[in-house]
Protein backbone atom coordinates (compact mmCIF):
# COMPACT_ATOMS: atom_id res chain seq x y z
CA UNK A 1 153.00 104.42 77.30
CA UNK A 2 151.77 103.54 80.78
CA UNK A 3 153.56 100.50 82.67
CA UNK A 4 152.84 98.83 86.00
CA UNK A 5 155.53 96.87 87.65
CA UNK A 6 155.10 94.49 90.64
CA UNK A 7 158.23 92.75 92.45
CA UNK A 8 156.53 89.51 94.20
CA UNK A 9 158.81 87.60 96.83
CA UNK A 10 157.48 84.48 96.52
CA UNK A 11 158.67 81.20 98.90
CA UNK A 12 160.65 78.63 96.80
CA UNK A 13 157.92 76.23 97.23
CA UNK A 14 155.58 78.01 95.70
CA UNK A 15 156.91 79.45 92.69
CA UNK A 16 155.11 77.34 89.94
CA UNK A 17 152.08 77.59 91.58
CA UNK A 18 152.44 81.63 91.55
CA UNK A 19 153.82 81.36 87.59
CA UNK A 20 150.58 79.00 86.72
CA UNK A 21 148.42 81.49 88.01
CA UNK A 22 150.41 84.74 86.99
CA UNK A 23 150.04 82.61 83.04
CA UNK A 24 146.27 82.56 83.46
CA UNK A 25 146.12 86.49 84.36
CA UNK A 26 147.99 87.15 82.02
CA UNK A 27 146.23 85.67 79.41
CA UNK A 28 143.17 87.46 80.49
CA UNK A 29 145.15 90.91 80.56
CA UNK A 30 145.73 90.63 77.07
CA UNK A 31 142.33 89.54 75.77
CA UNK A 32 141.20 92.86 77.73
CA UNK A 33 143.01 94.77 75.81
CA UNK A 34 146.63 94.97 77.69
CA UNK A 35 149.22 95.96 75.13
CA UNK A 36 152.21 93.69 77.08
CA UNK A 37 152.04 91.61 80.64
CA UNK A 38 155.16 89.88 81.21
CA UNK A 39 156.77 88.05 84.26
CA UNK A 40 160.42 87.76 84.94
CA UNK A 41 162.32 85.66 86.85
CA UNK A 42 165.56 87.51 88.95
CA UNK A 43 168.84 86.70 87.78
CA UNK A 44 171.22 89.14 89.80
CA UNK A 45 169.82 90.92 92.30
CA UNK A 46 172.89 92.19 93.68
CA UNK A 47 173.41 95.53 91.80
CA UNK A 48 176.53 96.07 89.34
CA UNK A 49 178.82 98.88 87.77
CA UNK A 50 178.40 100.58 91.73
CA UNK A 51 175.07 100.77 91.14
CA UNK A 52 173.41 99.15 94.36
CA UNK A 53 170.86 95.78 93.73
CA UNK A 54 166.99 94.86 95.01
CA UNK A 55 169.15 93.37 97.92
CA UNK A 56 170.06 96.71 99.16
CA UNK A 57 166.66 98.15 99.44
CA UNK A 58 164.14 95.76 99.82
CA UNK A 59 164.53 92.43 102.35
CA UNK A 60 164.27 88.87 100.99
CA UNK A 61 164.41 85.92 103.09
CA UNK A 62 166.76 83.13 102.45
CA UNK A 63 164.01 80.77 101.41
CA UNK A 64 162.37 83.54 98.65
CA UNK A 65 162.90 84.56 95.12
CA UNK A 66 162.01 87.86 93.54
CA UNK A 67 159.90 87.88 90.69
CA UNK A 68 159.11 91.02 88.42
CA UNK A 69 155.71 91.72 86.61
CA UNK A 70 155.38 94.05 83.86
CA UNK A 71 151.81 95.31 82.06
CA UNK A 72 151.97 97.71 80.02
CA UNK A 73 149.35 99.97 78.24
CA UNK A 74 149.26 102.64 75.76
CA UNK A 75 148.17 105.44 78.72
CA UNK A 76 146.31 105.94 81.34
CA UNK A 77 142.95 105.90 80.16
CA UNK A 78 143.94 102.89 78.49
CA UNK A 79 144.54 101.70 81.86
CA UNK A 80 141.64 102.47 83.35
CA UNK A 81 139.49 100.79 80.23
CA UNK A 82 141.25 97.36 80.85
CA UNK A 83 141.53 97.28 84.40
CA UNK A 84 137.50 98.38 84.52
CA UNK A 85 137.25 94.87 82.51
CA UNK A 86 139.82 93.11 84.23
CA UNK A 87 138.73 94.42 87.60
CA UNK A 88 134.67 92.92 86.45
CA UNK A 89 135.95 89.44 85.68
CA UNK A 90 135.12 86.61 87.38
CA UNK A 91 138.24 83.99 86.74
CA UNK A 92 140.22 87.27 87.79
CA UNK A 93 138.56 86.98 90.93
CA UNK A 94 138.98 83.38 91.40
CA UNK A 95 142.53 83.93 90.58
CA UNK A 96 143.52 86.72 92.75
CA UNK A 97 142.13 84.50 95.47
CA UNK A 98 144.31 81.79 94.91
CA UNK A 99 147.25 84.22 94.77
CA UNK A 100 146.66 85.71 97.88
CA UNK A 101 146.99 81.66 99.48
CA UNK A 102 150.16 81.70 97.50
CA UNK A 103 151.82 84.69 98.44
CA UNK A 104 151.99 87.70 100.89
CA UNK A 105 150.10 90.36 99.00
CA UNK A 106 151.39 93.19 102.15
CA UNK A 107 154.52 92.31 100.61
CA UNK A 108 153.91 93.11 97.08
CA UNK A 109 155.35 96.31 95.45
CA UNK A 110 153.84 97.78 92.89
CA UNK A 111 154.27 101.42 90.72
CA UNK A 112 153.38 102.75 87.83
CA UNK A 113 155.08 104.93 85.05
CA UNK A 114 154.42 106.82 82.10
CA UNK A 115 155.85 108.39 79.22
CA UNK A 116 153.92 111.51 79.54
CA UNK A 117 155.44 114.59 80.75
């Protein structure tokens, strides 16, 4: 498996306006062929069992929430083939546009991961 993970910090204000337009990418992930693309909303952020939390390593302002995306696909090639789609769409366009008026992209963090050794 191949997965891509994003941690947004998006302003309070904003957050349904991000989750509307995170729902339509989605949406267009899959039809591409994505296997998974889900988006999660933080609960505790703070770390537990002395393990240490987002909180410790990455800054979030007082008037921000963290939000986790997950899209995951069965490798890497598999990765490529959607995101050659994904990347040739136009309502992706349209909608990465209005993301970037929503949120601070510089701010995103994003990695991927796979299951091959």
């Amino acid at each position: 498996m191949y997965t891509v993970i994003y941690l947004y910090r998006v302003k309070q204000e904003k957050i349904q306006k991000f989750i509307d337009i995170n729902e339509k990418a989605s949406e267009i992930y899959l039809s591409s062929g994505a296997l998974e693309d889900m988006t999660y909303l933080a609960d505790d952020l703070d770390g537990n069992h002395g393990c240490m939390g987002l909180f410790d390593v990455i800054d979030v302002a007082d008037d921000e929430s963290v939000i986790f995306g997950q899209s995951v696909f069965r490798n890497r090639s598999h990765y490529d083939e959607v995101m050659e789609q994904i990347d040739n769409d136009s309502e992706v366009k349209q909608l990465f546009d209005e993301m970037r008026d929503t949120i601070d992209m510089s701010r995103v963090i994003t990695s991927t991961f796979s299951t091959e050794l």
